[in-house]
C-alpha atoms as a PDB file:
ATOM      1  CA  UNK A   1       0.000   0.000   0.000  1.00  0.00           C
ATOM      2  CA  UNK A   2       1.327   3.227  -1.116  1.00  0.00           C
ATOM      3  CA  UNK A   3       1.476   6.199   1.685  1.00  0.00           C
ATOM      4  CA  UNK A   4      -1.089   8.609  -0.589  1.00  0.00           C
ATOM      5  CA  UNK A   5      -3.126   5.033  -0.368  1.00  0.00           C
ATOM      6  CA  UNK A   6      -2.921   4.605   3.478  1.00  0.00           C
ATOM      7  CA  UNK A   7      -4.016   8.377   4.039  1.00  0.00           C
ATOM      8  CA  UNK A   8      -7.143   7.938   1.573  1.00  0.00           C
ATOM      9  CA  UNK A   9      -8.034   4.665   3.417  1.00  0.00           C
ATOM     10  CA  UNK A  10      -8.483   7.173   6.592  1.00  0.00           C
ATOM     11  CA  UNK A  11      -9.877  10.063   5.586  1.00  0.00           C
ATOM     12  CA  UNK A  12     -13.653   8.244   6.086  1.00  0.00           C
ATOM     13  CA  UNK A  13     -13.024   7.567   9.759  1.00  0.00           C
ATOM     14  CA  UNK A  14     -12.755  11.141   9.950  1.00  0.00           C
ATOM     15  CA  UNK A  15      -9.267  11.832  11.984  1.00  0.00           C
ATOM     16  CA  UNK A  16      -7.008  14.994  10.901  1.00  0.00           C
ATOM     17  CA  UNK A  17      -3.673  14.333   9.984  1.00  0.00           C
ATOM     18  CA  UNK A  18      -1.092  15.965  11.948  1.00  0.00           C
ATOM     19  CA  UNK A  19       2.009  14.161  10.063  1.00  0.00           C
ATOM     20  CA  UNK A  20       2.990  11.182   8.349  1.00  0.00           C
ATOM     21  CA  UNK A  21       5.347   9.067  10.538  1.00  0.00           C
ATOM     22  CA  UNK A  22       8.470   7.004   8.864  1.00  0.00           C
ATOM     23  CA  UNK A  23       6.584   3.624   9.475  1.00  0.00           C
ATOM     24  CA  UNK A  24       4.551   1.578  12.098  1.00  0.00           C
ATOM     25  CA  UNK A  25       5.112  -1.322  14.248  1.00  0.00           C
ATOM     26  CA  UNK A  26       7.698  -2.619  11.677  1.00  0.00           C
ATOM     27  CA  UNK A  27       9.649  -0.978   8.763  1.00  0.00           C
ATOM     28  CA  UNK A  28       7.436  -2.154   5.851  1.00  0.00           C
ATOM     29  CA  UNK A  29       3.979  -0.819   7.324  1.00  0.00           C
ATOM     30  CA  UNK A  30       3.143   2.507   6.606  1.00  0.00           C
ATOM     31  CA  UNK A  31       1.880   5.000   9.821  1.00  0.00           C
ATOM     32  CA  UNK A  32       0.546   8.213  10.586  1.00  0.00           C
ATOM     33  CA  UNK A  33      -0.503  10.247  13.157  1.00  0.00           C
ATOM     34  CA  UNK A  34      -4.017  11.621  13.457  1.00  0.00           C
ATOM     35  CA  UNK A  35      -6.063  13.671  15.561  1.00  0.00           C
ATOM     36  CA  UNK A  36      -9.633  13.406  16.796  1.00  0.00           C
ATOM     37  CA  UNK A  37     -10.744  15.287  19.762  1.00  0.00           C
ATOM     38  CA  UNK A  38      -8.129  16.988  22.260  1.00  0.00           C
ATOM     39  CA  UNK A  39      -5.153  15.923  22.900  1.00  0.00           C
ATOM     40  CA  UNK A  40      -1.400  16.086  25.156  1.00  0.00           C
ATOM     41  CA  UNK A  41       0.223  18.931  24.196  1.00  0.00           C
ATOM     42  CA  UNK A  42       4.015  18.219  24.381  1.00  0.00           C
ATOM     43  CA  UNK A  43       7.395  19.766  22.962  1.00  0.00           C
ATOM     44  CA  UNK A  44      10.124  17.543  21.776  1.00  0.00           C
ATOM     45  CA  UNK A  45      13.772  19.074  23.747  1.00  0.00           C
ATOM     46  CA  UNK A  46      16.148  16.812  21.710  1.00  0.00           C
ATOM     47  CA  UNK A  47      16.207  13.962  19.617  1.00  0.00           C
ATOM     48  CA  UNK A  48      15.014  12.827  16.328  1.00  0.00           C
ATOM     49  CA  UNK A  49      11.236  12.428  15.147  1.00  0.00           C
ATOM     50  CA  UNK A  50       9.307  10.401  17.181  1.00  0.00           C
ATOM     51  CA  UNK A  51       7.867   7.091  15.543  1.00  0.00           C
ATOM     52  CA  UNK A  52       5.195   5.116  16.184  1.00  0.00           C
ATOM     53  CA  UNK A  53       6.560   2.889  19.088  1.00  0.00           C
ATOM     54  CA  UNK A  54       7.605   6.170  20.616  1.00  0.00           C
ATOM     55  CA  UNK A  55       4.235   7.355  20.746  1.00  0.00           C
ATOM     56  CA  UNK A  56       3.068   4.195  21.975  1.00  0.00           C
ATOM     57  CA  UNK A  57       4.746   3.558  24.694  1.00  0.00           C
ATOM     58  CA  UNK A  58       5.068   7.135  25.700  1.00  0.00           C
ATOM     59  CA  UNK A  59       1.028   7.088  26.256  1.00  0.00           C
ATOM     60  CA  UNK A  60       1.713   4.317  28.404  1.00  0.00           C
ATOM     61  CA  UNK A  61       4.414   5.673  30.551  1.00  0.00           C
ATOM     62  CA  UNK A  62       2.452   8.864  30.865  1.00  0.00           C
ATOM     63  CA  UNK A  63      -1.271   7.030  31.535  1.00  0.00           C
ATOM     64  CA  UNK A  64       0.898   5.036  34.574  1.00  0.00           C
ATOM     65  CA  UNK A  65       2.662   8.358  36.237  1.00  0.00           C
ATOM     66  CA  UNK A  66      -0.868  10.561  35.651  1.00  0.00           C
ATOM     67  CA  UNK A  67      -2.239   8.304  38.393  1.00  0.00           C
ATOM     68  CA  UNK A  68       0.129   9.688  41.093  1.00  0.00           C
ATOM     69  CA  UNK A  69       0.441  13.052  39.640  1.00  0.00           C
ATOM     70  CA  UNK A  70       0.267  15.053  42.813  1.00  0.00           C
ATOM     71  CA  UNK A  71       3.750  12.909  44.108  1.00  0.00           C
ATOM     72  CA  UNK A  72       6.854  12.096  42.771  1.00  0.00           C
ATOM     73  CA  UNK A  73       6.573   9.337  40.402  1.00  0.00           C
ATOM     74  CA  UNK A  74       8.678   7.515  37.893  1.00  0.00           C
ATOM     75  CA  UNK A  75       7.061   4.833  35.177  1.00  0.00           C
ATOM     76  CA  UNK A  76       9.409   2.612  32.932  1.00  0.00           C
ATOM     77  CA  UNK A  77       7.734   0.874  29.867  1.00  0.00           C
ATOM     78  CA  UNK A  78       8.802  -1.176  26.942  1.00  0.00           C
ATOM     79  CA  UNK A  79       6.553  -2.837  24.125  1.00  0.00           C
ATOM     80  CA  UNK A  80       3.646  -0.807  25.416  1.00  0.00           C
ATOM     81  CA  UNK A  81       4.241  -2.217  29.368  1.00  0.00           C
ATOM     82  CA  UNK A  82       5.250  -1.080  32.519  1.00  0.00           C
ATOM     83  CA  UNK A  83       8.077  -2.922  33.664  1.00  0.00           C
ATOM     84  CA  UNK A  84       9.065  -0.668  36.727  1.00  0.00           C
ATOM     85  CA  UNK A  85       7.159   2.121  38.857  1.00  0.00           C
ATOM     86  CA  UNK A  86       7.532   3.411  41.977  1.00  0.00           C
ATOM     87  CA  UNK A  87       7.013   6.458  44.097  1.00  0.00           C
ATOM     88  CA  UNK A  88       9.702   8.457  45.890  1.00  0.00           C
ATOM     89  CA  UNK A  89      10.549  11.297  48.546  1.00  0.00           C
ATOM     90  CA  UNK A  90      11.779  12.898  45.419  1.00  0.00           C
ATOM     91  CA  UNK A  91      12.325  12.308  41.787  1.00  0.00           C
ATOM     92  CA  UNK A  92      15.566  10.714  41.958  1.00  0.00           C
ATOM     93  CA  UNK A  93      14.756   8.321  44.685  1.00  0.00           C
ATOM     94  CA  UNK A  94      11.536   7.151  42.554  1.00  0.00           C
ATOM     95  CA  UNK A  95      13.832   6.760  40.013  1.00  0.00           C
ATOM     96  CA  UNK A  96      16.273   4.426  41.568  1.00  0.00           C
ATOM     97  CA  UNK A  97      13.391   1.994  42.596  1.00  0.00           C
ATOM     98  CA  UNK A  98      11.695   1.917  39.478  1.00  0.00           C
ATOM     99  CA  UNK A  99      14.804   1.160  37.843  1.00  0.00           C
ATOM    100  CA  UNK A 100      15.334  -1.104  40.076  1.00  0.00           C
ATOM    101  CA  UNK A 101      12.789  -3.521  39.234  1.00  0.00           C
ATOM    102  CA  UNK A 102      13.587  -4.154  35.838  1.00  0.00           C
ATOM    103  CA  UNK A 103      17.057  -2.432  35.091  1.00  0.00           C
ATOM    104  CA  UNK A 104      17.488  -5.363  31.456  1.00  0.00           C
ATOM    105  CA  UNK A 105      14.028  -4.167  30.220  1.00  0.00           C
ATOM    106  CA  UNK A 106      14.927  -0.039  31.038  1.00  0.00           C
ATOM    107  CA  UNK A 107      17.222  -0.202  27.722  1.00  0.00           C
ATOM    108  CA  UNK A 108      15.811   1.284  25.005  1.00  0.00           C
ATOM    109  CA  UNK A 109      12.824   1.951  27.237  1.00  0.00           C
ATOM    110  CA  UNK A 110      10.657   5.004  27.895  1.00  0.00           C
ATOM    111  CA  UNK A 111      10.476   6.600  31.157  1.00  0.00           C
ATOM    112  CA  UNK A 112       7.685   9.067  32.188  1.00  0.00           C
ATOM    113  CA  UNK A 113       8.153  11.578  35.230  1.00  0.00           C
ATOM    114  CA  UNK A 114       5.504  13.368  37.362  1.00  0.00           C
ATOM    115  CA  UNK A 115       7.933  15.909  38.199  1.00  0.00           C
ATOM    116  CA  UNK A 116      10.723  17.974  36.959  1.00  0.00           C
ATOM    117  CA  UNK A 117      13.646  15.884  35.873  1.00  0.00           C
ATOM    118  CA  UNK A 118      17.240  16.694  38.086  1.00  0.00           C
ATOM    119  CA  UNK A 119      20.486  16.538  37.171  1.00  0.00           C
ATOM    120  CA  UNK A 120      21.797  13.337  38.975  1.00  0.00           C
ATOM    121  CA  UNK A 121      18.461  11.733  37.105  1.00  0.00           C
ATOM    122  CA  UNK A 122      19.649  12.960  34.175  1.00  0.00           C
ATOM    123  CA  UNK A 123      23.106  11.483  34.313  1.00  0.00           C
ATOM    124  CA  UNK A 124      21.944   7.826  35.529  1.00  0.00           C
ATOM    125  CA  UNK A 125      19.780   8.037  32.064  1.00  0.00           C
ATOM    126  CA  UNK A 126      22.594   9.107  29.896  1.00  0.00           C
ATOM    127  CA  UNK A 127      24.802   6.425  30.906  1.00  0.00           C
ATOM    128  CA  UNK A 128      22.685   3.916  29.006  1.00  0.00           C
ATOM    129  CA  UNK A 129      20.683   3.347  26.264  1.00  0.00           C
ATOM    130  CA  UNK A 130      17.022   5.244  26.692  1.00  0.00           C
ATOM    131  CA  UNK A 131      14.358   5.455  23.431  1.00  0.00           C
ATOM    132  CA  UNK A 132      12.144   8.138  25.189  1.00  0.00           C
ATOM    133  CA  UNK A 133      12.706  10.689  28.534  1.00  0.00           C
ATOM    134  CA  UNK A 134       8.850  12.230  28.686  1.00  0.00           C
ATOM    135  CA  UNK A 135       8.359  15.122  32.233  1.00  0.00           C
ATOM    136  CA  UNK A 136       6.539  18.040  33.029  1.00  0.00           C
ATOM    137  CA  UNK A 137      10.136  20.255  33.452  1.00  0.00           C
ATOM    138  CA  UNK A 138      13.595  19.166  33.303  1.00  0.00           C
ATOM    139  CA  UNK A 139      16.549  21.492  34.841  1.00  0.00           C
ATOM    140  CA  UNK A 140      18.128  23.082  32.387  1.00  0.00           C
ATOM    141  CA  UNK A 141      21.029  21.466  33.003  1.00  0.00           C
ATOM    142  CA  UNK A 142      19.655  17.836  32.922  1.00  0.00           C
ATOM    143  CA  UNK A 143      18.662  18.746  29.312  1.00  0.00           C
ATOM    144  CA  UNK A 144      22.036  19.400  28.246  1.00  0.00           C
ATOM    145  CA  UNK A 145      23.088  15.789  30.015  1.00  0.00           C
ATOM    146  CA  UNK A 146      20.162  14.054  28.227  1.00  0.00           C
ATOM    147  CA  UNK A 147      20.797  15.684  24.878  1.00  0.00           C
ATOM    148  CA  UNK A 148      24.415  14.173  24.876  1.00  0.00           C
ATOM    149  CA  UNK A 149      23.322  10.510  24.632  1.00  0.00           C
ATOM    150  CA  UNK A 150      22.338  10.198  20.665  1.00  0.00           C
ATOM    151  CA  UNK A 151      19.477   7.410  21.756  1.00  0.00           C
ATOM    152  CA  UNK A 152      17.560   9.677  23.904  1.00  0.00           C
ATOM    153  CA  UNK A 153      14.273  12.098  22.519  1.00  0.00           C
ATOM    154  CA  UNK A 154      13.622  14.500  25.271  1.00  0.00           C
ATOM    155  CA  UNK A 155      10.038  15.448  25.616  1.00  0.00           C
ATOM    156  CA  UNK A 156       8.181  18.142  27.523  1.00  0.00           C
ATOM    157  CA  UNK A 157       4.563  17.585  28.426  1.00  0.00           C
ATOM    158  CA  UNK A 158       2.893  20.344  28.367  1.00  0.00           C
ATOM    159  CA  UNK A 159      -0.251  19.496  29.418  1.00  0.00           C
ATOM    160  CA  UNK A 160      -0.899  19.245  33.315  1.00  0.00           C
ATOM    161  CA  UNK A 161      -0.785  16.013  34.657  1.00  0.00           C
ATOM    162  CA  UNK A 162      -3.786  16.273  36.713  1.00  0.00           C
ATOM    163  CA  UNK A 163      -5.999  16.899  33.759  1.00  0.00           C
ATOM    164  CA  UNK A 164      -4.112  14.696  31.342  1.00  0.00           C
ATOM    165  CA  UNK A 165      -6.575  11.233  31.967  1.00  0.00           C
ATOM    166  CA  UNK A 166      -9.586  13.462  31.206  1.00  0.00           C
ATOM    167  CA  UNK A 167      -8.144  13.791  27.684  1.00  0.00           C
ATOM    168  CA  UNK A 168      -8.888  10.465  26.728  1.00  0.00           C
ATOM    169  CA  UNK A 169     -12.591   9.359  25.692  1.00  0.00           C
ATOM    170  CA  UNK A 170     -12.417   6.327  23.435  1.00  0.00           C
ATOM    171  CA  UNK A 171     -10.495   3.299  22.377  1.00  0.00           C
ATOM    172  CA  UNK A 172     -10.990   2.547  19.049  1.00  0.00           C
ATOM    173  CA  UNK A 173      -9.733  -0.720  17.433  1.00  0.00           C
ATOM    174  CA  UNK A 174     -10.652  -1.424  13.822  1.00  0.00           C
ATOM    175  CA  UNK A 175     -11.123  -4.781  13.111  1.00  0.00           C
ATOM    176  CA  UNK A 176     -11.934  -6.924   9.692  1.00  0.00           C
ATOM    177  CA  UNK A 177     -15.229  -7.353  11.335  1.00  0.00           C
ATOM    178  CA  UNK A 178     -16.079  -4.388  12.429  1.00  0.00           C
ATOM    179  CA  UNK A 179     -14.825  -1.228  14.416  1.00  0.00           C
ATOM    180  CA  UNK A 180     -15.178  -1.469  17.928  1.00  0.00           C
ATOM    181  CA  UNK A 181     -15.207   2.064  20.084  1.00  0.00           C
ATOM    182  CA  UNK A 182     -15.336   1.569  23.594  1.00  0.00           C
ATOM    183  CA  UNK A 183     -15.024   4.211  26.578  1.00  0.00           C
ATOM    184  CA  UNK A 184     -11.171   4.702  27.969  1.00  0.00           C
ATOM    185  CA  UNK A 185     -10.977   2.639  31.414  1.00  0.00           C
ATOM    186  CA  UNK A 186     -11.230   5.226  33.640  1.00  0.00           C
ATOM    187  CA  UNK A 187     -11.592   3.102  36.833  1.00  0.00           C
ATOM    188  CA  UNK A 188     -10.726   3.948  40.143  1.00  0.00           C
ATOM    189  CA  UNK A 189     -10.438   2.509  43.543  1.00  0.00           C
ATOM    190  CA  UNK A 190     -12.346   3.893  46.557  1.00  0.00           C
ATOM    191  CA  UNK A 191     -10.662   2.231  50.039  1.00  0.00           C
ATOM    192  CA  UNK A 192     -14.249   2.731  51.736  1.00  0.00           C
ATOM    193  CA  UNK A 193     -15.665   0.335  49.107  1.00  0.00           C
ATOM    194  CA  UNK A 194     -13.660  -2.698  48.080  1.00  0.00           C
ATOM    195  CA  UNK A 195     -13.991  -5.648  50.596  1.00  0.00           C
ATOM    196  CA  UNK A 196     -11.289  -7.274  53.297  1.00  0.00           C
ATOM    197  CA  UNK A 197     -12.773 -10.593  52.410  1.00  0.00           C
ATOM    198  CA  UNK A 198     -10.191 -13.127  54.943  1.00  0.00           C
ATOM    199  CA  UNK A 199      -9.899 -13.301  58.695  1.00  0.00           C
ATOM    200  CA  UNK A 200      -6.844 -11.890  58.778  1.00  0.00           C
ATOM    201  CA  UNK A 201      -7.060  -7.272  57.861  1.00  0.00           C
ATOM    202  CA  UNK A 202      -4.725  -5.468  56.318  1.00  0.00           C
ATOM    203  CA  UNK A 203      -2.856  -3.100  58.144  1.00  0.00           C
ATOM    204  CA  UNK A 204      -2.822   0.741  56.849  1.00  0.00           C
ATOM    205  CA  UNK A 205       0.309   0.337  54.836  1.00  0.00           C
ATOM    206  CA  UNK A 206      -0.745  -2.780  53.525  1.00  0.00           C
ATOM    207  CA  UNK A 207      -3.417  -1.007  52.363  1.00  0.00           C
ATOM    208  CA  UNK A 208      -1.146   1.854  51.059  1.00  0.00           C
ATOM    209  CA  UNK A 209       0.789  -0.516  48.687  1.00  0.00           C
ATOM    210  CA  UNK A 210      -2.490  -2.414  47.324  1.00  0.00           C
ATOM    211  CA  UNK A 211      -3.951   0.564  45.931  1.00  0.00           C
ATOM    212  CA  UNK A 212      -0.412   1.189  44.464  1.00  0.00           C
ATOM    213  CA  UNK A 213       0.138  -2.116  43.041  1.00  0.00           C
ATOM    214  CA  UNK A 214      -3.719  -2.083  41.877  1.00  0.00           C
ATOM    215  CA  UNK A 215      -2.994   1.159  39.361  1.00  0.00           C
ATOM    216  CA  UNK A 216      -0.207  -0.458  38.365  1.00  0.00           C
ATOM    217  CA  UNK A 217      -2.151  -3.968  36.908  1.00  0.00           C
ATOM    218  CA  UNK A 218      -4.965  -1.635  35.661  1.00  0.00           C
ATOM    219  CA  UNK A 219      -2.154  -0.486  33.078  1.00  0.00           C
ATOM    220  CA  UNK A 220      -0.645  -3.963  32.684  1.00  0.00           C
ATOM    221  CA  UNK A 221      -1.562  -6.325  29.422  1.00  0.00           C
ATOM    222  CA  UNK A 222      -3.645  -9.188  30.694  1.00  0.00           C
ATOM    223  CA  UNK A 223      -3.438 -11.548  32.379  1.00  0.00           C
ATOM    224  CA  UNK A 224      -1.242  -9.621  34.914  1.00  0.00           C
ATOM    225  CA  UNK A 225       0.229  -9.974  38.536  1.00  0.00           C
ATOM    226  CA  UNK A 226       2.409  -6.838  39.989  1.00  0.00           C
ATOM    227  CA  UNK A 227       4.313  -7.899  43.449  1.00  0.00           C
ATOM    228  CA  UNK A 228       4.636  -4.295  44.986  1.00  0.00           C
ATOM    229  CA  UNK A 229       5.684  -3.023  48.376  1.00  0.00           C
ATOM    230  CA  UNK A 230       6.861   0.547  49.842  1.00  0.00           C
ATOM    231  CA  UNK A 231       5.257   1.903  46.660  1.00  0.00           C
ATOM    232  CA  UNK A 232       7.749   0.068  44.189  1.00  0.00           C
ATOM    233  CA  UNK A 233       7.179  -2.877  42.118  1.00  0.00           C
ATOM    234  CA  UNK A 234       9.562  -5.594  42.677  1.00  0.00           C
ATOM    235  CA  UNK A 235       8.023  -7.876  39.557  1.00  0.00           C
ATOM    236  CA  UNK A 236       5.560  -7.119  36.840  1.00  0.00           C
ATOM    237  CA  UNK A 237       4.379 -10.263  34.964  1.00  0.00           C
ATOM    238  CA  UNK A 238       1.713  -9.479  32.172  1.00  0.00           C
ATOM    239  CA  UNK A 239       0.299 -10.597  29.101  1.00  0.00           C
ATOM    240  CA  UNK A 240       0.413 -14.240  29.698  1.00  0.00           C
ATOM    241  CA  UNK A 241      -2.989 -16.980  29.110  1.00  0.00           C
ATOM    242  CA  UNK A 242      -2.436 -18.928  32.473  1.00  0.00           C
ATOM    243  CA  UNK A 243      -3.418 -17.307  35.458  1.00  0.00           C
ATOM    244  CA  UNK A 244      -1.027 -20.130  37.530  1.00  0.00           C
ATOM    245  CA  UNK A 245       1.828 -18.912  35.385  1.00  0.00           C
ATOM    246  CA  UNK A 246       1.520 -15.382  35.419  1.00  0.00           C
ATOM    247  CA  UNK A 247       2.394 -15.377  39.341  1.00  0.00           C
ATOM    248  CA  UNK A 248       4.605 -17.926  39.578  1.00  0.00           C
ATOM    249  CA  UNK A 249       6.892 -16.020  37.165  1.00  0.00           C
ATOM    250  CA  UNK A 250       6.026 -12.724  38.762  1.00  0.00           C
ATOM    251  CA  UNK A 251       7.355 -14.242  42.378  1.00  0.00           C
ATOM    252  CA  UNK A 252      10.046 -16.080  40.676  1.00  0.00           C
ATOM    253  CA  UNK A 253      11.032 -12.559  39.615  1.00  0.00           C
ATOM    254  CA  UNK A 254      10.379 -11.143  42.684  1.00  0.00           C
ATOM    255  CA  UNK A 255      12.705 -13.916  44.500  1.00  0.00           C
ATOM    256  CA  UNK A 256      13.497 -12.857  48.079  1.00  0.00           C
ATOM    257  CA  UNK A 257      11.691  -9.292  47.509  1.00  0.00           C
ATOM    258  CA  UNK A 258       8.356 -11.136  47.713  1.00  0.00           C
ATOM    259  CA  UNK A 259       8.694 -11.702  51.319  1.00  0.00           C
ATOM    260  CA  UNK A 260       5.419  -9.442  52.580  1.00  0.00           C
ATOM    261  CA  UNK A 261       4.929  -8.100  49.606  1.00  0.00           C
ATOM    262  CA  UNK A 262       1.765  -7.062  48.309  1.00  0.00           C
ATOM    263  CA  UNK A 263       0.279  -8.840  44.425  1.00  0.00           C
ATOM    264  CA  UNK A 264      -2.470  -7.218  42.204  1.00  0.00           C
ATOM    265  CA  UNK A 265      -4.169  -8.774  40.098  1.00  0.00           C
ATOM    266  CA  UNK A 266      -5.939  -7.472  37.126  1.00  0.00           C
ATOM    267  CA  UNK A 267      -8.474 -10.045  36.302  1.00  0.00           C
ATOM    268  CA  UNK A 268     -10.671 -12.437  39.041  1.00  0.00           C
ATOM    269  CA  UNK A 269      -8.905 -15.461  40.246  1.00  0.00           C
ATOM    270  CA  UNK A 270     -10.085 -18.431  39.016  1.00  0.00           C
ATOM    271  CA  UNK A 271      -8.031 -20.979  41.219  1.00  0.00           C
ATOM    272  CA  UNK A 272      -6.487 -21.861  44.815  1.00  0.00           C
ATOM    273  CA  UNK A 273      -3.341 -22.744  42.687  1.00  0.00           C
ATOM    274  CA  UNK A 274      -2.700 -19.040  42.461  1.00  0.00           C
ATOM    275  CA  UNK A 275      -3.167 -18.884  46.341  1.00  0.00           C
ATOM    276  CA  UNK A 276      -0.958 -21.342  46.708  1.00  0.00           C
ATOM    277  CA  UNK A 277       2.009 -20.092  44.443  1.00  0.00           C
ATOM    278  CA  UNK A 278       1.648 -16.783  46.269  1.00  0.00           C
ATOM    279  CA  UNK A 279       1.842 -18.479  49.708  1.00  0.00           C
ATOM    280  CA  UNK A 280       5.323 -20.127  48.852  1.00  0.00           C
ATOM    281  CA  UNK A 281       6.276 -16.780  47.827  1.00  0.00           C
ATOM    282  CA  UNK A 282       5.402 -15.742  51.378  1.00  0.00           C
ATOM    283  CA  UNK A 283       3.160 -12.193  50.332  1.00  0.00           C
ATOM    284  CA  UNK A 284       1.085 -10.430  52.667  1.00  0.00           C
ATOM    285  CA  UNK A 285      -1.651  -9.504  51.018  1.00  0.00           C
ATOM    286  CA  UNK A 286      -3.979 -10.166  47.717  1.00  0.00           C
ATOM    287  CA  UNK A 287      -5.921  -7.355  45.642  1.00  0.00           C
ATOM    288  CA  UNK A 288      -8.285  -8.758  43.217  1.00  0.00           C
ATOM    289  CA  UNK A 289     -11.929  -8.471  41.226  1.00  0.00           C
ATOM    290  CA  UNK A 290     -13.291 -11.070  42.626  1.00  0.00           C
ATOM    291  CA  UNK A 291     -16.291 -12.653  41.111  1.00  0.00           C
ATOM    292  CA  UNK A 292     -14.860 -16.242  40.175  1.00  0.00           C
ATOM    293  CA  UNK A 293     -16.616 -19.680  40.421  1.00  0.00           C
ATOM    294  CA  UNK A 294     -14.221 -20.634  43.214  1.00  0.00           C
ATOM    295  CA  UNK A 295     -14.265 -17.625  45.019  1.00  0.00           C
ATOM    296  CA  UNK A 296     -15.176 -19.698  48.355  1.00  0.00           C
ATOM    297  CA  UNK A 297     -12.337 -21.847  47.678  1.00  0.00           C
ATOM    298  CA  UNK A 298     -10.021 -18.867  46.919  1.00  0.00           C
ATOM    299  CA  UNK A 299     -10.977 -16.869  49.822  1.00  0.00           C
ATOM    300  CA  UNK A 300     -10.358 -20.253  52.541  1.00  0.00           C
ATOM    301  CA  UNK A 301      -7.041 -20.877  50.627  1.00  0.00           C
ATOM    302  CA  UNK A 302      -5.974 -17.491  51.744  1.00  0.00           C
ATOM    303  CA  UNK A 303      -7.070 -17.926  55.083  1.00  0.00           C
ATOM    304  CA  UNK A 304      -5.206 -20.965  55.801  1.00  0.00           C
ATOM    305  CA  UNK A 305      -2.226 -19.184  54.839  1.00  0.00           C
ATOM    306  CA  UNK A 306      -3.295 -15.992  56.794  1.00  0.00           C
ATOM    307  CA  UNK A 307      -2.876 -13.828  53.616  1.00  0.00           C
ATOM    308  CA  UNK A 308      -5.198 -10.779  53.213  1.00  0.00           C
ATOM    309  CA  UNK A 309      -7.626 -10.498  50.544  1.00  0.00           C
ATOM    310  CA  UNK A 310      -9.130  -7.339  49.003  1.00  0.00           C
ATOM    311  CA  UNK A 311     -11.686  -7.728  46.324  1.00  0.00           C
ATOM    312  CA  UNK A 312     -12.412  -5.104  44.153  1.00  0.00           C
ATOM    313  CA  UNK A 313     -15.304  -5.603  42.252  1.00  0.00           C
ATOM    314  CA  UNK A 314     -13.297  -3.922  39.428  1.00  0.00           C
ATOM    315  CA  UNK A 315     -11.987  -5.813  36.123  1.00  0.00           C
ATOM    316  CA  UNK A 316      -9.324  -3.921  34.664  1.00  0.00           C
ATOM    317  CA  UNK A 317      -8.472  -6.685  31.868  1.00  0.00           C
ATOM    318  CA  UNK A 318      -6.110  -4.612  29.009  1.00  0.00           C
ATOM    319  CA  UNK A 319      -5.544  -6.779  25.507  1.00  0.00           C
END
């Protein structure tokens, strides 16, 4: 398909054109980007054009961090994923954890701050390899750092944090049978609502880190299981089929760091093997839907290990 033949083809679903990007997922598909409704308003610092996975995973980053805007918060993606986040008493020290998690699957990543960017950041990021650097303000001086490493694109948002998720209305996915337009998740998690469903009750912190760890699987690719504590994730497993598998790789990850951790889930348990798998990983605490067949059976499995269990009543499944 030639590019004059790609912009015809979506002209009839009505988007403006704001440029024609070098290509899409992969070199021989043709991309572009196209506006419908309001959107981020950002300035590119340094670096090249940005492409299509740029943009991407940049809207990812940016959705994770826009949950804790009023704090200092750091989100790491890669393939359109987080794969570290974690809040800070400042920028650099929500940094450090966030890189922590994950430091293999930082290269080449993009990394999305909720506040100005500081020199020291800077220089950690310039001493590797980093697609995409997206804050609200950078130092001046951290700019200069950032703009010396030839793999970085330094972005400005412009647009405030706080009103950034309000931006976003639909998600629209055109299929061969059929378009399907469905409203953005927007769900959120009130404390005084979701249910302490085991004998044993969280304590406040416990509680702290669940609602953490829960914002962090409502941005994960399902089926997904994000081991948090002392607002940093430790392991992020995502986009896997089995629920078994998905937190026995995420505590396997997680090794020793489980220990009293906290695990969200993004989708309902369906089994006491996932009870059990998080028992040998010796976490404190489980967030969840809820709303399985074996909920009974899920809810006495975590009992007889004396793990708390929050359910939610809130799906926040992400293909």
């Amino acid at each position: 398909m030639t590019e004059f033949d790609f912009q015809e083809r979506f002209q009839k679903y009505e988007f403006d054109q704001i440029k024609c990007l070098n290509f899409g997922e992969n070199p021989h598909q043709n991309a572009g980007l196209y506006k419908k409704g309001n959107q981020a308003d950002y300035q590119l610092l340094t670096g090249g054009e940005l492409t299509y996975l740029n943009i991407i995973n940049m809207s990812v980053a940016v959705n994770v961090v826009s949950e804790f805007f009023d704090v200092s918060a750091v989100a790491i993606t890669k393939n359109a994923s987080p794969c570290g986040v974690a809040l800070g008493k400042n920028i650099y020290d929500a940094y450090n954890k966030a890189f922590d998690c994950d430091p293999v699957s930082a290269f080449f990543g993009t990394i999305a701050f909720s506040k100005e960017v500081d020199i020291e950041t800077a220089k950690h990021i310039s001493s590797m390899a980093v697609e995409l650097v997206i804050a609200p303000s950078y130092e001046q001086a951290a700019v200069k750092i950032l703009s010396e490493n030839h793999y970085t694109k330094v972005i400005k948002l412009l647009t405030p944090l706080k009103d950034y998720k309000s931006l976003a209305c639909e998600d629209i996915k055109i299929t061969p049978f059929g378009t399907l337009i469905q409203e953005v998740n927007k769900s959120e998690l009130d404390k005084d609502l979701f249910k302490v469903v085991t004998k044993t009750k969280p304590t406040a912190e416990q509680i702290e880190d669940a609602v953490f760890a829960w914002k962090i699987a409502k941005h994960s690719k399902s089926c997904s299981a994000v081991v948090a504590k002392d607002f940093k994730t430790v392991a992020i497993a995502q986009g896997e089929i089995n629920p078994i598998s998905v937190i026995e790789h995420a505590l396997d990850y997680a090794c020793d760091a489980s220990k009293d951790a906290v695990v969200a889930f993004d989708e309902p348990i369906p089994t006491v093997e996932c009870i059990n798998a998080a028992a040998q990983g010796r976490v404190s605490l489980i967030i969840q839907p809820g709303g399985a067949m074996k909920d009974s059976e899920v809810i006495a499995a975590a009992d007889k290990y004396n793990i708390v269990m929050i359910m939610t009543g809130i799906r926040n499944s992400r293909i």
